[in-house]
PDB file of N, CA and C in Angstrom:
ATOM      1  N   UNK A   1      -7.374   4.422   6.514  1.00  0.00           N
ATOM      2  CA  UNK A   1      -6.154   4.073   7.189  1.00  0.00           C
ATOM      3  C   UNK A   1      -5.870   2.590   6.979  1.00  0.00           C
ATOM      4  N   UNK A   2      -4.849   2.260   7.036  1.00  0.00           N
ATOM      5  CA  UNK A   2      -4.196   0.629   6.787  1.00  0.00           C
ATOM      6  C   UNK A   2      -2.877   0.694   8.175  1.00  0.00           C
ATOM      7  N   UNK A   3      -3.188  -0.795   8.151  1.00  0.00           N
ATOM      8  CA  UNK A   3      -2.225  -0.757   9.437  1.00  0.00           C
ATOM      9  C   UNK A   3      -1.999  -2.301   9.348  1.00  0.00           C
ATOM     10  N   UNK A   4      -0.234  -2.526   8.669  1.00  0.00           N
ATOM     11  CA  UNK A   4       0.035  -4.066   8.361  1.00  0.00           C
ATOM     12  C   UNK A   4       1.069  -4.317   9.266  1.00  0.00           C
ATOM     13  N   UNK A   5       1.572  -4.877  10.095  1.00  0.00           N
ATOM     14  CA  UNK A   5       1.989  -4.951  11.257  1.00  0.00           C
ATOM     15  C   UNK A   5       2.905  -6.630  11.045  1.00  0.00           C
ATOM     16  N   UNK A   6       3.751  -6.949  10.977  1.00  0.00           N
ATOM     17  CA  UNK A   6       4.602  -8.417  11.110  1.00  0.00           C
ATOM     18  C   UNK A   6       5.747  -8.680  12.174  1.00  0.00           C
ATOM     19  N   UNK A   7       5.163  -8.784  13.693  1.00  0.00           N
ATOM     20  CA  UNK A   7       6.372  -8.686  14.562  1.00  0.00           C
ATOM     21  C   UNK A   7       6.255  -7.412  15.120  1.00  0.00           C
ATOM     22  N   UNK A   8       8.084  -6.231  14.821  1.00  0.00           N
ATOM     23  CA  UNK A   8       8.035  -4.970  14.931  1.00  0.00           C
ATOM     24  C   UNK A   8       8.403  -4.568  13.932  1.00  0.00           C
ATOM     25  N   UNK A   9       7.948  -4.871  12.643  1.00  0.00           N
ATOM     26  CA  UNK A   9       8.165  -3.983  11.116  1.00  0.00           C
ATOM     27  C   UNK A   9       6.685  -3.684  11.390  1.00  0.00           C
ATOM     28  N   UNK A  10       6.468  -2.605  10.056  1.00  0.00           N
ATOM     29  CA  UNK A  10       4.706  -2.243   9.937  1.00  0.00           C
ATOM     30  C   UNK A  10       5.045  -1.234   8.561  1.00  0.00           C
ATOM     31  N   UNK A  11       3.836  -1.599   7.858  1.00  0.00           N
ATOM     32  CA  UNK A  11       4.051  -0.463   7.233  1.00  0.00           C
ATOM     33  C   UNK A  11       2.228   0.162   7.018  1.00  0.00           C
ATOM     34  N   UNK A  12       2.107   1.386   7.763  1.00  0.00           N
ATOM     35  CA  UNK A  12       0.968   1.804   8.172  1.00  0.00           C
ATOM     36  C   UNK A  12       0.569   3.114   7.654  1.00  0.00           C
ATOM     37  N   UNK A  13      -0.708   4.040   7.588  1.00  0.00           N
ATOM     38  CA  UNK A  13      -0.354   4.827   7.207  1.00  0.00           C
ATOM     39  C   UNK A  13      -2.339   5.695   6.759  1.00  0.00           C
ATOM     40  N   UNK A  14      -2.165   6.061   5.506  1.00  0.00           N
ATOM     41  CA  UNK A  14      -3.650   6.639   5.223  1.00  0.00           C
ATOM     42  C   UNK A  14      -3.650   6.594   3.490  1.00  0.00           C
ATOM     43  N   UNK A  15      -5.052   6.341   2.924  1.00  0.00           N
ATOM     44  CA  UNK A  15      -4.682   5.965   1.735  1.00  0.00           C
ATOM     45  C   UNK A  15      -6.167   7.228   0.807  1.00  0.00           C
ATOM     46  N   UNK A  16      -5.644   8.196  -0.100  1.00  0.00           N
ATOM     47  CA  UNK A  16      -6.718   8.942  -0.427  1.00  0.00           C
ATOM     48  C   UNK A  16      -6.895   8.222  -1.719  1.00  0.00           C
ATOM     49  N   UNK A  17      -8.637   8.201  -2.104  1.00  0.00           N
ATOM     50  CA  UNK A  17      -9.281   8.278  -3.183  1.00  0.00           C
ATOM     51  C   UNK A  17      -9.718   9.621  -3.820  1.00  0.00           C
ATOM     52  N   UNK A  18      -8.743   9.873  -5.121  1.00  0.00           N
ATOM     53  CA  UNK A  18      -9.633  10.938  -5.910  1.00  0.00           C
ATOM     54  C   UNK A  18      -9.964  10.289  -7.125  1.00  0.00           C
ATOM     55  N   UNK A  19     -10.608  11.109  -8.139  1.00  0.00           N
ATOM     56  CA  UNK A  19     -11.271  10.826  -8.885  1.00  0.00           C
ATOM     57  C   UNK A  19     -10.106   9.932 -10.350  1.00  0.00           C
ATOM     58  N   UNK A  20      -9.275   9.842 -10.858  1.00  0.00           N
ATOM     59  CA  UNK A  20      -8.490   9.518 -11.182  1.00  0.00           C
ATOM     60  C   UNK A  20      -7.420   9.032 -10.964  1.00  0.00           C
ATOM     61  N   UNK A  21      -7.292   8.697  -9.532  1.00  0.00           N
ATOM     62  CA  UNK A  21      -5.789   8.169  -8.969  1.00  0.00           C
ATOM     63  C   UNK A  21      -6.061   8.631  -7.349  1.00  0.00           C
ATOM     64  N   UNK A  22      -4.716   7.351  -7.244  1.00  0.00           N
ATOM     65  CA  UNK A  22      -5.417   6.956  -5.648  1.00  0.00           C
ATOM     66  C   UNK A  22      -3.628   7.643  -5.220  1.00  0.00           C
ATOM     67  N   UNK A  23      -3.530   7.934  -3.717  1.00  0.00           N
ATOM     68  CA  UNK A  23      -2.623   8.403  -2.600  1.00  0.00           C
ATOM     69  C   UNK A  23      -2.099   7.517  -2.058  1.00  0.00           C
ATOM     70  N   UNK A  24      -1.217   6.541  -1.616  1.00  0.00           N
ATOM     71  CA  UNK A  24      -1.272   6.007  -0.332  1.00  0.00           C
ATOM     72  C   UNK A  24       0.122   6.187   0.314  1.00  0.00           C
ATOM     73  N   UNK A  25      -0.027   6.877   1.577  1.00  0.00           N
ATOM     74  CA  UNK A  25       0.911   7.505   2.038  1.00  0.00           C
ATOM     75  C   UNK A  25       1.442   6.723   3.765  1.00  0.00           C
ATOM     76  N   UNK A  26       2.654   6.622   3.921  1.00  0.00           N
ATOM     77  CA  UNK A  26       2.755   5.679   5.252  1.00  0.00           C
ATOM     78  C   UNK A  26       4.123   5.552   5.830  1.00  0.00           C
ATOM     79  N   UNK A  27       4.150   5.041   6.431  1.00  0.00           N
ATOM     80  CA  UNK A  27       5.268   4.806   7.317  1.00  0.00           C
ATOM     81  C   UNK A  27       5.488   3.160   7.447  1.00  0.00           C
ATOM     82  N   UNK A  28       6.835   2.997   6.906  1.00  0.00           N
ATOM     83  CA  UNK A  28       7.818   2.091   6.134  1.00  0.00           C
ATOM     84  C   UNK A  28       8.491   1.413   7.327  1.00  0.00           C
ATOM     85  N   UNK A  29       8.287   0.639   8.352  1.00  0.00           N
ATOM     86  CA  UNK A  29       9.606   0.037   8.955  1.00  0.00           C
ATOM     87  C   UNK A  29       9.717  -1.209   9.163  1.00  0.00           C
ATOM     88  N   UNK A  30      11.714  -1.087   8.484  1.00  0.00           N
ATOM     89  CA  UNK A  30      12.222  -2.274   8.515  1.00  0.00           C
ATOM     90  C   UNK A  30      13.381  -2.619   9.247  1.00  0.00           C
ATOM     91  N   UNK A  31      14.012  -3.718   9.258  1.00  0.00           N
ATOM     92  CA  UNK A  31      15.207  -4.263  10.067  1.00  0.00           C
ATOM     93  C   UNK A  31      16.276  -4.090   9.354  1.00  0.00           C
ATOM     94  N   UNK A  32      17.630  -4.410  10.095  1.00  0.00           N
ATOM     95  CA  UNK A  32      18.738  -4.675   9.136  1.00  0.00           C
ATOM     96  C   UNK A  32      19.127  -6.215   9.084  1.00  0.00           C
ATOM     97  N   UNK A  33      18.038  -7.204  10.087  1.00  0.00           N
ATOM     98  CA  UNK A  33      17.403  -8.247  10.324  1.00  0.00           C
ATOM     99  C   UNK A  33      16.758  -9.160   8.930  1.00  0.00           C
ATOM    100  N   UNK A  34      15.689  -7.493   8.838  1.00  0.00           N
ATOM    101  CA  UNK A  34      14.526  -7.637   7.777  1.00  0.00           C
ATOM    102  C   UNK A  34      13.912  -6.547   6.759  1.00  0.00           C
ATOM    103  N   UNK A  35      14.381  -6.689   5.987  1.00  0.00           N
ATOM    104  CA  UNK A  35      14.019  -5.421   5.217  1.00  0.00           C
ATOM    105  C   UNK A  35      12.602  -5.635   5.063  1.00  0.00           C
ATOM    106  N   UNK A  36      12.312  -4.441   4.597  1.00  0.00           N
ATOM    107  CA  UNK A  36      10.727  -4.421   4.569  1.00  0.00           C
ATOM    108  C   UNK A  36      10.512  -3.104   3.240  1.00  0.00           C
ATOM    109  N   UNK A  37       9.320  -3.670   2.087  1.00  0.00           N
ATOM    110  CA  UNK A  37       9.105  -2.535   1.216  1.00  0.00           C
ATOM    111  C   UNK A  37       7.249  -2.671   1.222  1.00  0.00           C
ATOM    112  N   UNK A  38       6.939  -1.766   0.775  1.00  0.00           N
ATOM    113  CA  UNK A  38       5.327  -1.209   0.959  1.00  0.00           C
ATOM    114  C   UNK A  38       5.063  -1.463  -0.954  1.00  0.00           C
ATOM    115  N   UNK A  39       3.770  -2.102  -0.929  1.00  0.00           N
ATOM    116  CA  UNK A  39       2.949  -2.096  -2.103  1.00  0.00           C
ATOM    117  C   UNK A  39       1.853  -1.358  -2.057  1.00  0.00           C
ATOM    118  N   UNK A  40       1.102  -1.008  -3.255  1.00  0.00           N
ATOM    119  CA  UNK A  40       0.077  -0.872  -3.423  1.00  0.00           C
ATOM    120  C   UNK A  40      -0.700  -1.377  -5.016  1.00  0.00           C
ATOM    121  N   UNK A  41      -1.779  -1.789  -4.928  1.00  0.00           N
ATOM    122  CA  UNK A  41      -2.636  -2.025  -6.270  1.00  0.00           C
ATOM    123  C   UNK A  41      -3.863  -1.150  -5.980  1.00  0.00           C
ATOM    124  N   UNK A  42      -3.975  -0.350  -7.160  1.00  0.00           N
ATOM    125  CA  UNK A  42      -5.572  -0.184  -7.429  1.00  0.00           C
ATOM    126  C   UNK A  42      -6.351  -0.774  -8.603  1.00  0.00           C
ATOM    127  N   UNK A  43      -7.772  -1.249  -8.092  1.00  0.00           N
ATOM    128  CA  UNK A  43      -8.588  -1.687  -8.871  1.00  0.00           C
ATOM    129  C   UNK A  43     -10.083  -1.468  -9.327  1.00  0.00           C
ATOM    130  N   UNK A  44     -10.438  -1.480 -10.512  1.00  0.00           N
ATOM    131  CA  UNK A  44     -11.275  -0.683 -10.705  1.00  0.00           C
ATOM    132  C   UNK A  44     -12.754  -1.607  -9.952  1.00  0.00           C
ATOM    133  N   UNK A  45     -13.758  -1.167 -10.713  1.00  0.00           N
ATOM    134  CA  UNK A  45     -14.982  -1.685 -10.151  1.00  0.00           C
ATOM    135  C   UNK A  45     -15.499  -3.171 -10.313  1.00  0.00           C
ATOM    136  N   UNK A  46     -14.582  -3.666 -11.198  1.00  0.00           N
ATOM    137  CA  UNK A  46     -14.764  -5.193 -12.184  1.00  0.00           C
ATOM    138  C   UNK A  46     -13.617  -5.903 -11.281  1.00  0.00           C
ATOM    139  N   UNK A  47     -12.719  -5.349 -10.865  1.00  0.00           N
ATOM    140  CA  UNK A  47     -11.846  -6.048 -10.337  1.00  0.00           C
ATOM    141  C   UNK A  47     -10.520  -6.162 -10.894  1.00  0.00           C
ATOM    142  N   UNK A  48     -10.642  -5.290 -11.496  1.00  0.00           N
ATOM    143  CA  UNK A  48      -9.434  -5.473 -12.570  1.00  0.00           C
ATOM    144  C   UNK A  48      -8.581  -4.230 -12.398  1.00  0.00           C
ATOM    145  N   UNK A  49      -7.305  -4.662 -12.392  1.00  0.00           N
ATOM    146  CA  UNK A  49      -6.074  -4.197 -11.981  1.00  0.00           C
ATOM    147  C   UNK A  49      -5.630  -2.463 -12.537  1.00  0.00           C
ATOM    148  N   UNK A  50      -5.401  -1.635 -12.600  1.00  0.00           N
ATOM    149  CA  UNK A  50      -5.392  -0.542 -12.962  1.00  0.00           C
ATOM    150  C   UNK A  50      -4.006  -0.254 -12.579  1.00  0.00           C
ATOM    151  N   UNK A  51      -3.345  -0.473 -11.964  1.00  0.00           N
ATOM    152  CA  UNK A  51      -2.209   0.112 -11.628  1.00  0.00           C
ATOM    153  C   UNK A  51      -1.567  -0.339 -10.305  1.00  0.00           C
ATOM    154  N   UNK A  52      -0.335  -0.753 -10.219  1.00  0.00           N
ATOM    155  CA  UNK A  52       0.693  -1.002  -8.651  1.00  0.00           C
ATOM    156  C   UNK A  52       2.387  -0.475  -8.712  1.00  0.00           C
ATOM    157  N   UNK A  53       2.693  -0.380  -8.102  1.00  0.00           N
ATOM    158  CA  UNK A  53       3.758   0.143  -7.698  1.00  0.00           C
ATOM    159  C   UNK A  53       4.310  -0.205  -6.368  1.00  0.00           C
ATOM    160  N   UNK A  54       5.390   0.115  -6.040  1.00  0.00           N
ATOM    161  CA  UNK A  54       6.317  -0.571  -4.432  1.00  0.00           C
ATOM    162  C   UNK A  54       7.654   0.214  -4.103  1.00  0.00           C
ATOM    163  N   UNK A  55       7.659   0.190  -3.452  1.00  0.00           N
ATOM    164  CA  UNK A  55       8.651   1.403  -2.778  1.00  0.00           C
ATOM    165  C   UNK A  55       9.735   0.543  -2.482  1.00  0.00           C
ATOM    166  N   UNK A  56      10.942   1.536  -2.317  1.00  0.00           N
ATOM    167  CA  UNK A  56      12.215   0.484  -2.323  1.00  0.00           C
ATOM    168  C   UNK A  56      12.361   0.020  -1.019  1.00  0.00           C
ATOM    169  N   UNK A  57      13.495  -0.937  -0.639  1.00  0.00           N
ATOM    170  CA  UNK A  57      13.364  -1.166   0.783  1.00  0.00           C
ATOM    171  C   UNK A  57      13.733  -0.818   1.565  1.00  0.00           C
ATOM    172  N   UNK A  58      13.248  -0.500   3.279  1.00  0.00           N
ATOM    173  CA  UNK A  58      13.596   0.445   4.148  1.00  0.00           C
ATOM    174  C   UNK A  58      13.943  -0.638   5.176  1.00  0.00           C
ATOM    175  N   UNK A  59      15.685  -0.589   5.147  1.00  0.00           N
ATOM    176  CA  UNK A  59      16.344  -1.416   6.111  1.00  0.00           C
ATOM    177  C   UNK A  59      17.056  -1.212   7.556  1.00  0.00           C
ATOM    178  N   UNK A  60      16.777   0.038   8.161  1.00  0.00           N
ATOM    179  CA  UNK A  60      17.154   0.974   8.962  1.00  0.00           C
ATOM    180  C   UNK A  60      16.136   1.435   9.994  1.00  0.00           C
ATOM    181  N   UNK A  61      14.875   0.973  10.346  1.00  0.00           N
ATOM    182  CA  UNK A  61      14.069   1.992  11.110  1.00  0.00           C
ATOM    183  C   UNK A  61      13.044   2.216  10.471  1.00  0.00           C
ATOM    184  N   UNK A  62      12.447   3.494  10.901  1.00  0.00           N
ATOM    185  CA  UNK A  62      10.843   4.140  10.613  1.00  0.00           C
ATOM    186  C   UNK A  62      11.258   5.244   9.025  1.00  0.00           C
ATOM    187  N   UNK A  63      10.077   4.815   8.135  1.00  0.00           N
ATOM    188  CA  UNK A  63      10.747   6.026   6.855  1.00  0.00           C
ATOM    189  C   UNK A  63       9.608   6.310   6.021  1.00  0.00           C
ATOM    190  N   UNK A  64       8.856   7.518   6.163  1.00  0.00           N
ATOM    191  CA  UNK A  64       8.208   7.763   5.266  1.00  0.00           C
ATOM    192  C   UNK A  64       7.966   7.483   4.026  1.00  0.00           C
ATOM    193  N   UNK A  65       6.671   6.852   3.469  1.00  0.00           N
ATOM    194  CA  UNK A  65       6.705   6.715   1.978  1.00  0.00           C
ATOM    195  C   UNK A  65       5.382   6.683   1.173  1.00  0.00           C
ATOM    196  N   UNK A  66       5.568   7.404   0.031  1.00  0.00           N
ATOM    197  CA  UNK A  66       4.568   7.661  -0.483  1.00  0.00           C
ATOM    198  C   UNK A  66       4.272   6.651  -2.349  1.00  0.00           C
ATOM    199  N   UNK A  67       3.268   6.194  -2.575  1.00  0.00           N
ATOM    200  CA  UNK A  67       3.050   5.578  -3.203  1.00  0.00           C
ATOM    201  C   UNK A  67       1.622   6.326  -4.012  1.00  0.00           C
ATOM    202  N   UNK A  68       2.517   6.622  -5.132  1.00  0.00           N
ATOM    203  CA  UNK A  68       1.277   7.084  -6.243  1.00  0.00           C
ATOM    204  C   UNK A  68       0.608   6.547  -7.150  1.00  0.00           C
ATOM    205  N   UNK A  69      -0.468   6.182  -7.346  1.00  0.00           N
ATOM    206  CA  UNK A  69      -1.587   4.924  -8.084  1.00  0.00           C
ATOM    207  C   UNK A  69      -2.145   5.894  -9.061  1.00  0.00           C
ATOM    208  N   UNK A  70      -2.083   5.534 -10.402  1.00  0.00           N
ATOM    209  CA  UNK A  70      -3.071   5.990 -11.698  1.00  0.00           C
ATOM    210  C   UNK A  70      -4.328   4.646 -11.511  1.00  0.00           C
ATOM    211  N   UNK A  71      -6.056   5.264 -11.816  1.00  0.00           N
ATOM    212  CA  UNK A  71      -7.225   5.330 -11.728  1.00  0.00           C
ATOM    213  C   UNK A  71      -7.512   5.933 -13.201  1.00  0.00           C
ATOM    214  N   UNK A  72      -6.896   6.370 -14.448  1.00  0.00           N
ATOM    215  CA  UNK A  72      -7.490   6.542 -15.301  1.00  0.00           C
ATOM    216  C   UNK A  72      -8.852   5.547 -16.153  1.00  0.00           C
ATOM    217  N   UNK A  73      -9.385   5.763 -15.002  1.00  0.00           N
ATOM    218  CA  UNK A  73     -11.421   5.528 -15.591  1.00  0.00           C
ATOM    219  C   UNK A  73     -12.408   6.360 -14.715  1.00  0.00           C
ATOM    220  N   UNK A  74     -13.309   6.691 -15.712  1.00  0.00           N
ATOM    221  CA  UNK A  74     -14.372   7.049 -14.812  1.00  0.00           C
ATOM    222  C   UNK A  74     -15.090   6.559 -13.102  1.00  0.00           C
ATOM    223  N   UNK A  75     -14.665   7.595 -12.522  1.00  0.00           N
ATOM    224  CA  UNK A  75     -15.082   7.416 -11.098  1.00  0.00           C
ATOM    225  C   UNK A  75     -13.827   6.914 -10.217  1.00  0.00           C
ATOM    226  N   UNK A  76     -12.538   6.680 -10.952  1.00  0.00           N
ATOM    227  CA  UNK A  76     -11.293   6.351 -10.253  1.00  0.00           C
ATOM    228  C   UNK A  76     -11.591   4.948 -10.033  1.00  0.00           C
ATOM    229  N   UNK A  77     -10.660   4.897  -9.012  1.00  0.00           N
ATOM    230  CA  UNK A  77     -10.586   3.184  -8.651  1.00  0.00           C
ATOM    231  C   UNK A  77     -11.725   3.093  -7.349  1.00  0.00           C
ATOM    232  N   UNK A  78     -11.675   1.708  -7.338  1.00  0.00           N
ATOM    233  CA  UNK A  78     -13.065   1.033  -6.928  1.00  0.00           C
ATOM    234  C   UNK A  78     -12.204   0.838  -5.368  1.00  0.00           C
ATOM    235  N   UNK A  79     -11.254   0.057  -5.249  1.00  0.00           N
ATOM    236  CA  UNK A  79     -10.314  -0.826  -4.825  1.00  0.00           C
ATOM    237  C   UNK A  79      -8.751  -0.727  -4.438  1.00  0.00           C
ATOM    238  N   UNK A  80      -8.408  -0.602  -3.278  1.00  0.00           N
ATOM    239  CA  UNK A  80      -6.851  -0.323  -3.394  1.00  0.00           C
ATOM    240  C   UNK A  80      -6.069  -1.717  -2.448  1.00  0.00           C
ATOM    241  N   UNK A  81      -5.309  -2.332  -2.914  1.00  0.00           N
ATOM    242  CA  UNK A  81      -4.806  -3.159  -1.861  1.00  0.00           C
ATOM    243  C   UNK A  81      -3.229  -2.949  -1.630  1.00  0.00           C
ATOM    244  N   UNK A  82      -2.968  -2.777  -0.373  1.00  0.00           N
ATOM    245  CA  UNK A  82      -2.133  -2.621   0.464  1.00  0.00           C
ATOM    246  C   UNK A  82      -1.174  -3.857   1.095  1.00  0.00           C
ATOM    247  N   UNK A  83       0.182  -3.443   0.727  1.00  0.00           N
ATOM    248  CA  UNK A  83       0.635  -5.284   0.809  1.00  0.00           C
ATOM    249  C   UNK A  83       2.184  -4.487   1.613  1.00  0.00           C
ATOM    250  N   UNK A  84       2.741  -5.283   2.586  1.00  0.00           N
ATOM    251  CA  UNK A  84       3.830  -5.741   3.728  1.00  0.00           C
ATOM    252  C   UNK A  84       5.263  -6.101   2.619  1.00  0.00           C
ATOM    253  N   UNK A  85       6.048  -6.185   1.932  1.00  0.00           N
ATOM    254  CA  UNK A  85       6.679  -7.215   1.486  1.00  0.00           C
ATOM    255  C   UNK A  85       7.858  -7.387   2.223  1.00  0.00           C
ATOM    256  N   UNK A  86       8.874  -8.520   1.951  1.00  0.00           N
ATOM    257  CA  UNK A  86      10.064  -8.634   2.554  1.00  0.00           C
ATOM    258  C   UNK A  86      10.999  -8.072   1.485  1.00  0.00           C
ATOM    259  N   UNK A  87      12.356  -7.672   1.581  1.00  0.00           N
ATOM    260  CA  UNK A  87      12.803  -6.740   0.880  1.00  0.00           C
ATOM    261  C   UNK A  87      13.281  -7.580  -0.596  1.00  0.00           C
ATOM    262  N   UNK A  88      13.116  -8.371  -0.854  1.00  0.00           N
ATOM    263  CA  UNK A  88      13.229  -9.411  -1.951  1.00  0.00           C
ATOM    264  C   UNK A  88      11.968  -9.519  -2.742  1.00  0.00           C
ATOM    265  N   UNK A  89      10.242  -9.044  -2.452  1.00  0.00           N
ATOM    266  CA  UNK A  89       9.331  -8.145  -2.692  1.00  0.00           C
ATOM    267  C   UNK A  89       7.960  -9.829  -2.075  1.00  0.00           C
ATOM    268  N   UNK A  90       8.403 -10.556  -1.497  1.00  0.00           N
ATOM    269  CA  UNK A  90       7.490 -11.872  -0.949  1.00  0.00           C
ATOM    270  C   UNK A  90       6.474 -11.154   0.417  1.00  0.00           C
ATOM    271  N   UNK A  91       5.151 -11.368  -0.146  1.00  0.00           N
ATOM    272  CA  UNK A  91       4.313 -10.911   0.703  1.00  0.00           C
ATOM    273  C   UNK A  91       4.113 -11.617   1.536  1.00  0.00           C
ATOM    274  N   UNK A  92       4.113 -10.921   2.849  1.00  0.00           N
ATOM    275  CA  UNK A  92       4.014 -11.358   4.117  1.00  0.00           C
ATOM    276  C   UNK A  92       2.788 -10.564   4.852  1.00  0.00           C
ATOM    277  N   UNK A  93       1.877  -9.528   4.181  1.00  0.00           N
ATOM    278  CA  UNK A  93       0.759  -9.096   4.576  1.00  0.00           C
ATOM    279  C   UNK A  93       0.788  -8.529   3.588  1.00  0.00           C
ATOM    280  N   UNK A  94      -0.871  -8.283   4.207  1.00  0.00           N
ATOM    281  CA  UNK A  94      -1.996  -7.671   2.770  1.00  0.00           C
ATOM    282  C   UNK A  94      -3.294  -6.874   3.090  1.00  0.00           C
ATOM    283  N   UNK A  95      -3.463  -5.829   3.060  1.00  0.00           N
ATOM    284  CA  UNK A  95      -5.433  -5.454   2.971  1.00  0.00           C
ATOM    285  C   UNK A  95      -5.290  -5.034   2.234  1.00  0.00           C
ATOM    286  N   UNK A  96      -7.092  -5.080   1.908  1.00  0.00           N
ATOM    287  CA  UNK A  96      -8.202  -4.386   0.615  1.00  0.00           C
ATOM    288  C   UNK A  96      -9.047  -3.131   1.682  1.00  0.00           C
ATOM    289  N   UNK A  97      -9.072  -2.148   0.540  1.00  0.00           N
ATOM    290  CA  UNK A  97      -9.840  -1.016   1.128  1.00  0.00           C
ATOM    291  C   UNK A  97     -10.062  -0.966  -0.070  1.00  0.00           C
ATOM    292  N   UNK A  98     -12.132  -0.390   0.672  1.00  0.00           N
ATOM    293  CA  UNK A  98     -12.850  -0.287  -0.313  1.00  0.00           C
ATOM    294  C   UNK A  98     -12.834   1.752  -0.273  1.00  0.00           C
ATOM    295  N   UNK A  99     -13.177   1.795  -1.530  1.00  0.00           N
ATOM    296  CA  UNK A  99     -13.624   3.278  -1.569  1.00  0.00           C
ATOM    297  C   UNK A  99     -14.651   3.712  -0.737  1.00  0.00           C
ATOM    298  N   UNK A 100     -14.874   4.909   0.288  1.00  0.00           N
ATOM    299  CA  UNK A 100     -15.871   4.643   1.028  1.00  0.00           C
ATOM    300  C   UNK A 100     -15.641   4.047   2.489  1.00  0.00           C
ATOM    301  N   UNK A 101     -14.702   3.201   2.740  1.00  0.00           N
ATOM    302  CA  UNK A 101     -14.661   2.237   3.770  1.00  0.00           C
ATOM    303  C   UNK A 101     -13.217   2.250   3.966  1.00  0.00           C
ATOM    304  N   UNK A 102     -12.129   3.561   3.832  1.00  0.00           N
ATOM    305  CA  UNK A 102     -10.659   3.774   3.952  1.00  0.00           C
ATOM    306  C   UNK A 102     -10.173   3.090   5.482  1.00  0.00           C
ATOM    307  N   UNK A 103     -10.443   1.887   6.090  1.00  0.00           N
ATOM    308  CA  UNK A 103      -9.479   0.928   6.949  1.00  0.00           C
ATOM    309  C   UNK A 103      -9.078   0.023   6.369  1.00  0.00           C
ATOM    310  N   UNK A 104      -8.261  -0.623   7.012  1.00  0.00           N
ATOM    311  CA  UNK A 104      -8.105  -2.344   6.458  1.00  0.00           C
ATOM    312  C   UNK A 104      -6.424  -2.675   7.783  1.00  0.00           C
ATOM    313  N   UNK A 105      -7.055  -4.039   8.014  1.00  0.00           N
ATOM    314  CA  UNK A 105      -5.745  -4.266   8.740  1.00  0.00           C
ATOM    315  C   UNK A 105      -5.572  -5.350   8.725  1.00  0.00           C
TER     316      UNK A 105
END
């Protein structure tokens, strides 16, 4: 689970590891104040970047969103980090979840 919180935006949620590609699935909310969009990176065991992606921005309220990560290496990704942005994509929060250890806040 991840839980990034700035004020009353958040974008929170649960993040799966499989063997080739990572899940991370959550709930998106933003202002018409403050937009707000959801990241994710996965990384392999070296530390090295494998894949990110970001969801568009949710300027209205609470909004489901799902974010799909490629892990093409053996054993998938090591590493997923979870990032807050403002709707212009400037991070304003961040966690790392380890495989194994699915929190971060």
């Amino acid at each position: 689970m991840f839980n990034l919180t700035v004020g009353v935006t958040y974008f929170k949620g649960t993040i799966e590891f499989y063997n080739r590609s990572v899940t991370v699935n959550g709930v998106l909310r933003g202002l018409s104040t403050g937009c707000r969009r959801g990241a994710a990176w996965a990384f392999d065991s070296a530390g090295s970047p494998l894949d990110n992606r970001s969801t568009t921005a949710v300027c209205n309220g609470a909004v489901s969103k799902t974010i799909p990560l490629t892990a093409d290496v053996p054993g998938g990704a090591a590493e997923v980090e979870v990032d807050l942005l403002e709707g212009n994509g400037h991070r304003i929060a961040s966690c790392h979840v380890q495989r194994g250890f699915e929190y971060c806040e």
